[in-house]
PDB file of N, CA and C in Angstrom:
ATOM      1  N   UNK A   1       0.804  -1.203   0.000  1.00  0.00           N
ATOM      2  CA  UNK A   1       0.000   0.000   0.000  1.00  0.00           C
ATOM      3  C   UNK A   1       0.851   1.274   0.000  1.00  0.00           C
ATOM      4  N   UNK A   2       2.017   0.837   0.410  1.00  0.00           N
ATOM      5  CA  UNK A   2       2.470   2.792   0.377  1.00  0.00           C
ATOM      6  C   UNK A   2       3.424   2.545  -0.715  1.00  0.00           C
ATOM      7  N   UNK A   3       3.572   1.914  -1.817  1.00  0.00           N
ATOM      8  CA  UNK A   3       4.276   2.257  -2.688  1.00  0.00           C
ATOM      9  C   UNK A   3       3.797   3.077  -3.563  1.00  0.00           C
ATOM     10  N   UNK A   4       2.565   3.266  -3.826  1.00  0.00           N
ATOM     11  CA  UNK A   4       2.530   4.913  -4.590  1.00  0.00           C
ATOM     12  C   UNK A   4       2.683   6.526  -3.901  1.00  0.00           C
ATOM     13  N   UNK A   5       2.423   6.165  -2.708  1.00  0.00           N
ATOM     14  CA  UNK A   5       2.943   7.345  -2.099  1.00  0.00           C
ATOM     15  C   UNK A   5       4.231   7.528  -2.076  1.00  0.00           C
ATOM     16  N   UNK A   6       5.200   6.491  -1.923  1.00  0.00           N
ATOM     17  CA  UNK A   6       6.674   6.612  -1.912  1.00  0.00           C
ATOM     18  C   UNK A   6       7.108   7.089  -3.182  1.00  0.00           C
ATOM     19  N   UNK A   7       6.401   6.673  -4.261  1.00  0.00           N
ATOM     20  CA  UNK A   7       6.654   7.057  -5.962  1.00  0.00           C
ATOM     21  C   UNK A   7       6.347   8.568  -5.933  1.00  0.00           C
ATOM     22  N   UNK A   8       5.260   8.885  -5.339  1.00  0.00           N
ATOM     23  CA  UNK A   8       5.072  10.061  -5.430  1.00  0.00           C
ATOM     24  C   UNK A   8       6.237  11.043  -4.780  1.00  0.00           C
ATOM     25  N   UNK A   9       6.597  10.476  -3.311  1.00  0.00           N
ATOM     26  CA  UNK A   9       7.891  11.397  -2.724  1.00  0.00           C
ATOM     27  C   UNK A   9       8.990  11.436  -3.574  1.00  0.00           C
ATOM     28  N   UNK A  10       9.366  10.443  -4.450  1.00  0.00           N
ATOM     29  CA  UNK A  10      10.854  10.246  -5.162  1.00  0.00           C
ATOM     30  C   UNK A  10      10.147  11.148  -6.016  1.00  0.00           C
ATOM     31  N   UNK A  11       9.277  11.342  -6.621  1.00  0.00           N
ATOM     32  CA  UNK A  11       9.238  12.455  -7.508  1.00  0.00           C
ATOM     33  C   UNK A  11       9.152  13.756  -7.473  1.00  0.00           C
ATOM     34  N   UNK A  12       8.834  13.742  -6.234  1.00  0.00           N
ATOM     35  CA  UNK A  12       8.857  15.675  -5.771  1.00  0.00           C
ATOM     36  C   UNK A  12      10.004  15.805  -5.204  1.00  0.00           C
ATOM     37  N   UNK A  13      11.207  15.063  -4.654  1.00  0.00           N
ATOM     38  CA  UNK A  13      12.584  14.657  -4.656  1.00  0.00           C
ATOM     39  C   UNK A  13      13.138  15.146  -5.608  1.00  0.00           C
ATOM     40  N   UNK A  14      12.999  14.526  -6.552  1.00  0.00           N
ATOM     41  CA  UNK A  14      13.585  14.781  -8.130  1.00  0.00           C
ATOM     42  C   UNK A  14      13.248  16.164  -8.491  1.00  0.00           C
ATOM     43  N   UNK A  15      12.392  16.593  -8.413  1.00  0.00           N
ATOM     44  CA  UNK A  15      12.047  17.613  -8.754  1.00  0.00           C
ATOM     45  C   UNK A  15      12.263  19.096  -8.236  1.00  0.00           C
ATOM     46  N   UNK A  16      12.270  18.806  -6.554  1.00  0.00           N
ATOM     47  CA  UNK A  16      12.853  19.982  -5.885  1.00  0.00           C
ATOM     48  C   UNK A  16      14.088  20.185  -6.469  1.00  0.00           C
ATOM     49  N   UNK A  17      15.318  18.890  -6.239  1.00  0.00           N
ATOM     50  CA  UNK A  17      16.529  18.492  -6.764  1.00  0.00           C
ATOM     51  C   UNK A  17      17.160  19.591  -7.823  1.00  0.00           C
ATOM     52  N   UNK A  18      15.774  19.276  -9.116  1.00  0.00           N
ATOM     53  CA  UNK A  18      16.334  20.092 -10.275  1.00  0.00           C
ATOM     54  C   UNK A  18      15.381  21.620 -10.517  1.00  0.00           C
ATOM     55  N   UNK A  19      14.762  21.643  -9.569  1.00  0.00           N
ATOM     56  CA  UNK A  19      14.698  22.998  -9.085  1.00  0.00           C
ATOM     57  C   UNK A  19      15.590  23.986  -8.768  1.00  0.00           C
ATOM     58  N   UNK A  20      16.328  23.375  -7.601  1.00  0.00           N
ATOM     59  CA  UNK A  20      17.084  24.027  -7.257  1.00  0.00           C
ATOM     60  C   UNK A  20      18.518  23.864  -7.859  1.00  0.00           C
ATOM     61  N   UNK A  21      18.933  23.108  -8.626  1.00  0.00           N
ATOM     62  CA  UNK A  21      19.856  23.361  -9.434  1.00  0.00           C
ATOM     63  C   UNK A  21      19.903  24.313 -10.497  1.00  0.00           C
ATOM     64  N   UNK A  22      18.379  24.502 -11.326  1.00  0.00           N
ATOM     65  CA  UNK A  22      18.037  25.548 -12.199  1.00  0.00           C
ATOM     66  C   UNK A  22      17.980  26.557 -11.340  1.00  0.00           C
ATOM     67  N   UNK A  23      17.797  27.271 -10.128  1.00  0.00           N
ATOM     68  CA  UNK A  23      17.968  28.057  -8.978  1.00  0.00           C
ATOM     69  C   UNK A  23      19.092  28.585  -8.520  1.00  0.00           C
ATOM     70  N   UNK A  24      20.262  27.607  -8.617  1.00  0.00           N
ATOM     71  CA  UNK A  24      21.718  28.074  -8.529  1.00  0.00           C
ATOM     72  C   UNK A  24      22.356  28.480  -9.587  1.00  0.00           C
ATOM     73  N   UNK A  25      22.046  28.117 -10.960  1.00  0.00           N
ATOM     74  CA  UNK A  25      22.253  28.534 -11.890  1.00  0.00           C
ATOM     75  C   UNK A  25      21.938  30.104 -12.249  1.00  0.00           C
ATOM     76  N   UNK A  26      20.799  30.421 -12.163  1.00  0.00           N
ATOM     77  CA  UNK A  26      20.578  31.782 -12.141  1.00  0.00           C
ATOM     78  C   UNK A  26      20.945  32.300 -11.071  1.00  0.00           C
ATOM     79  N   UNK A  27      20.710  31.903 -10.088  1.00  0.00           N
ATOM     80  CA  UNK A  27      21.694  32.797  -9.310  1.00  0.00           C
ATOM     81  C   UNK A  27      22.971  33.133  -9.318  1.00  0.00           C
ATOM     82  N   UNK A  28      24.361  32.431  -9.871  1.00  0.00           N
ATOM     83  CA  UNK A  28      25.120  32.170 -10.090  1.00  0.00           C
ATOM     84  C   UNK A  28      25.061  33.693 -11.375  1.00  0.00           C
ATOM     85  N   UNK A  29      24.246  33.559 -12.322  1.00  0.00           N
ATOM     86  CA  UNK A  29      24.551  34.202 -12.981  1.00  0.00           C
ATOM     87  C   UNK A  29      24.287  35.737 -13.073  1.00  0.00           C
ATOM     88  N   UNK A  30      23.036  35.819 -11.513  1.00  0.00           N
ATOM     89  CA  UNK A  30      22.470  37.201 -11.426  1.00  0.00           C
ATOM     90  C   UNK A  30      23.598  38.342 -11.469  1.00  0.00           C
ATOM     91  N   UNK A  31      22.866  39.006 -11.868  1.00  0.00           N
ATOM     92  CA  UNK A  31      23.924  40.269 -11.927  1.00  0.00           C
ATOM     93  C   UNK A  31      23.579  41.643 -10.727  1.00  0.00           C
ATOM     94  N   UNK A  32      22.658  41.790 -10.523  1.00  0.00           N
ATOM     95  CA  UNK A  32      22.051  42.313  -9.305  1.00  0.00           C
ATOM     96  C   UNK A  32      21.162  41.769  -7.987  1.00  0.00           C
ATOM     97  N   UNK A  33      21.532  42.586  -6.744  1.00  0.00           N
ATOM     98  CA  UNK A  33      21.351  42.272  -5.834  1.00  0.00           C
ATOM     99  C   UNK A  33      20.114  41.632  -5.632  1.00  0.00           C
ATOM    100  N   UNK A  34      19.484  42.443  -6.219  1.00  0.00           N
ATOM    101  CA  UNK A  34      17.949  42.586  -6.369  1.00  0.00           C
ATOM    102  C   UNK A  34      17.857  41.109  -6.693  1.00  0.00           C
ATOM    103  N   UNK A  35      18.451  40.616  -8.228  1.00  0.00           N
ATOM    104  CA  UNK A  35      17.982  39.489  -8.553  1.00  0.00           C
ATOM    105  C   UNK A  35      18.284  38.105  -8.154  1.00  0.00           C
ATOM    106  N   UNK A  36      19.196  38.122  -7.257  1.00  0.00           N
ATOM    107  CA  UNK A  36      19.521  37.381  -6.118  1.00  0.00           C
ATOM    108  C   UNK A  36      18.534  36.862  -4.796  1.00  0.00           C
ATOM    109  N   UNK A  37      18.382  38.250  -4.523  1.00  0.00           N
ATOM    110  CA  UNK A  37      17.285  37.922  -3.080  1.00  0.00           C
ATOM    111  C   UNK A  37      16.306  37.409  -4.248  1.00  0.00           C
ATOM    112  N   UNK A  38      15.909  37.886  -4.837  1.00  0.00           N
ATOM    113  CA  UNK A  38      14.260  37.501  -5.593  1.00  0.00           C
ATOM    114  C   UNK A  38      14.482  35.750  -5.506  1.00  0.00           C
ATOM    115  N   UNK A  39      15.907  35.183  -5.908  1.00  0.00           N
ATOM    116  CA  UNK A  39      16.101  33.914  -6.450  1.00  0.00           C
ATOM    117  C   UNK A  39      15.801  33.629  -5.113  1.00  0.00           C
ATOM    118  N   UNK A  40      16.602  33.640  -4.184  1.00  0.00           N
ATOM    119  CA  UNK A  40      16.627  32.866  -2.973  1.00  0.00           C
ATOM    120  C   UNK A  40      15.420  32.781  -2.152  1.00  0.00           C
ATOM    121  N   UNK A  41      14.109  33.881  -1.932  1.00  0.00           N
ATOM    122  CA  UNK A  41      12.961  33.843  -1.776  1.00  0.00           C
ATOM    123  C   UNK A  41      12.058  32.182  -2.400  1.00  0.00           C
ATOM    124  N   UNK A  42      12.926  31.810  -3.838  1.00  0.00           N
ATOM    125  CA  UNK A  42      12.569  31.091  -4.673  1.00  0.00           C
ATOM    126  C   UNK A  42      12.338  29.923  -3.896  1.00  0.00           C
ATOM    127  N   UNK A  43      14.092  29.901  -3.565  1.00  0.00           N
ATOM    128  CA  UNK A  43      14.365  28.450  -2.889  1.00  0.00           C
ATOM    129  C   UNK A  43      13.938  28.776  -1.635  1.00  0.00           C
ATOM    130  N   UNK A  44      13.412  29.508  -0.905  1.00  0.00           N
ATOM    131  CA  UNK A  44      12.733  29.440   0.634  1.00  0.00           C
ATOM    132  C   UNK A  44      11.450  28.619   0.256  1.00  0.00           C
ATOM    133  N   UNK A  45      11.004  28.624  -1.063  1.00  0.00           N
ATOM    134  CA  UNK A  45       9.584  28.347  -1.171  1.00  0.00           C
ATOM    135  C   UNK A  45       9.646  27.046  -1.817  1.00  0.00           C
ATOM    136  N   UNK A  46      10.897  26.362  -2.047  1.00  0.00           N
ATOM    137  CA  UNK A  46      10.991  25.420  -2.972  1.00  0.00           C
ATOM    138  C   UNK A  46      11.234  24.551  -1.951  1.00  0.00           C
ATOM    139  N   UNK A  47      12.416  24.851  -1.444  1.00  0.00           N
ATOM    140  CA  UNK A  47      12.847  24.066  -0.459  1.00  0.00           C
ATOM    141  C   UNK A  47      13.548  24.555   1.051  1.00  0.00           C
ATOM    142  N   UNK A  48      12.098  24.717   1.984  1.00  0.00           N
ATOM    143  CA  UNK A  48      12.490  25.506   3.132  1.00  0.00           C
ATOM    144  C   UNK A  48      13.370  24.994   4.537  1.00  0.00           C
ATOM    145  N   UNK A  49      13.997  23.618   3.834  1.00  0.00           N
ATOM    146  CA  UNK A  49      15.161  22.853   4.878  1.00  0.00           C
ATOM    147  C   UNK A  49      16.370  23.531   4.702  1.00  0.00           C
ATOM    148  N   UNK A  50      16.499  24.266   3.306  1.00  0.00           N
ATOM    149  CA  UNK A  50      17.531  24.498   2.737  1.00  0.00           C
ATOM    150  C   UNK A  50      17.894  26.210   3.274  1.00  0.00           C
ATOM    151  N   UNK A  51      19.043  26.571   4.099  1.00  0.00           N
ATOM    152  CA  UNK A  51      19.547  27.448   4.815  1.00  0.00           C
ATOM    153  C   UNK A  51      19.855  28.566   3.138  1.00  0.00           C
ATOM    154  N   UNK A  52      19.699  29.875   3.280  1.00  0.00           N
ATOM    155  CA  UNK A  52      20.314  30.656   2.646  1.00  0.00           C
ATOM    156  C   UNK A  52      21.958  30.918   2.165  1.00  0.00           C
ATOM    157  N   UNK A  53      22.348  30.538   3.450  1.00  0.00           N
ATOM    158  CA  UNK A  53      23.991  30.052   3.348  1.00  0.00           C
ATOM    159  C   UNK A  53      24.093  28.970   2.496  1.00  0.00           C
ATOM    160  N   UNK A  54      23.686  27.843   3.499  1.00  0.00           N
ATOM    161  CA  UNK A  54      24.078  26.438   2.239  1.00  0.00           C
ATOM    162  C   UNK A  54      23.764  26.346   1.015  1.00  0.00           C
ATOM    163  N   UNK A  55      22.653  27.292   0.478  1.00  0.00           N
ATOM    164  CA  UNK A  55      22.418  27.506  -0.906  1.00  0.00           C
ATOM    165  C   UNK A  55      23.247  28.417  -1.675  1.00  0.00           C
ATOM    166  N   UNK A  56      24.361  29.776  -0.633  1.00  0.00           N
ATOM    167  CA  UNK A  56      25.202  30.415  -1.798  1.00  0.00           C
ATOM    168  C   UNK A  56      26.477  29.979  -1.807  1.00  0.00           C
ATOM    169  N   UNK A  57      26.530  28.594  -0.123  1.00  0.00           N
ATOM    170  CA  UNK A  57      28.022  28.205  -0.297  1.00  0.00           C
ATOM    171  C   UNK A  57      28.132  27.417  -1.245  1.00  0.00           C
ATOM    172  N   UNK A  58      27.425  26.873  -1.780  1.00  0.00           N
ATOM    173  CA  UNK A  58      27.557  25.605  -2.862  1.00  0.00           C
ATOM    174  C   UNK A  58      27.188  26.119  -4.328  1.00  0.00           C
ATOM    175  N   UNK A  59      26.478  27.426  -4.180  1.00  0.00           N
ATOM    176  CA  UNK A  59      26.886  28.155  -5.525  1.00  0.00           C
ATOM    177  C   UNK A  59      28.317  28.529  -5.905  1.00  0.00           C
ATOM    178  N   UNK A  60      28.928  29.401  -4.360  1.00  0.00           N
ATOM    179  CA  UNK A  60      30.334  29.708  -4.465  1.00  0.00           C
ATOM    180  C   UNK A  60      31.005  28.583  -4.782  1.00  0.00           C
ATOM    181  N   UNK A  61      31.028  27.394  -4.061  1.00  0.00           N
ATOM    182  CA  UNK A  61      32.341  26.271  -4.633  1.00  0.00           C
ATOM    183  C   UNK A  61      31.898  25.305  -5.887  1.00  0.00           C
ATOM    184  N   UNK A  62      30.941  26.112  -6.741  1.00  0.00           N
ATOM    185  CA  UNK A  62      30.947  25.846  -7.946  1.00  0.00           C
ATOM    186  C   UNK A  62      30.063  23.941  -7.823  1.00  0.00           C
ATOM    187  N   UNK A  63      29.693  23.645  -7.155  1.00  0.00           N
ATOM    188  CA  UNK A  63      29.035  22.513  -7.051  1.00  0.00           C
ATOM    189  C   UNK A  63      27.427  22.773  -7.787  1.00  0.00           C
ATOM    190  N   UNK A  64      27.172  21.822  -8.453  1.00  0.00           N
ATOM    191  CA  UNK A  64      25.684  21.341  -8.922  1.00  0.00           C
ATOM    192  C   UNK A  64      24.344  21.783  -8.103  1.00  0.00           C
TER     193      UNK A  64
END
């Protein structure tokens, strides 16, 4: 019985995942301040486990 619910978690998994990789990417590439906070608001809403830090340290060391 809970294997479609579990299918369902691996997929919103996957999906936050490459959310927020398309998320570091633009951020990575913002050019203003402005468009930075806007991004990171993004990922508060995408994925709210995820610290503001740990999302620009792993932009900074160039990781995925």
């Amino acid at each position: 019985m809970s294997t479609p619910s579990r299918t369902s978690e691996l997929r919103r998994r996957r999906a936050r995942k490459d959310k927020v990789t398309l998320l570091r990417k633009r951020y990575s590439a913002a050019k203003s301040e402005a468009d930075r906070n806007r991004i990171l608001e993004k990922v508060k809403k995408v994925a709210p486990s995820l610290s503001a830090d740990q999302f620009t340290k792993t932009v900074g060391a160039g990781k995925p």
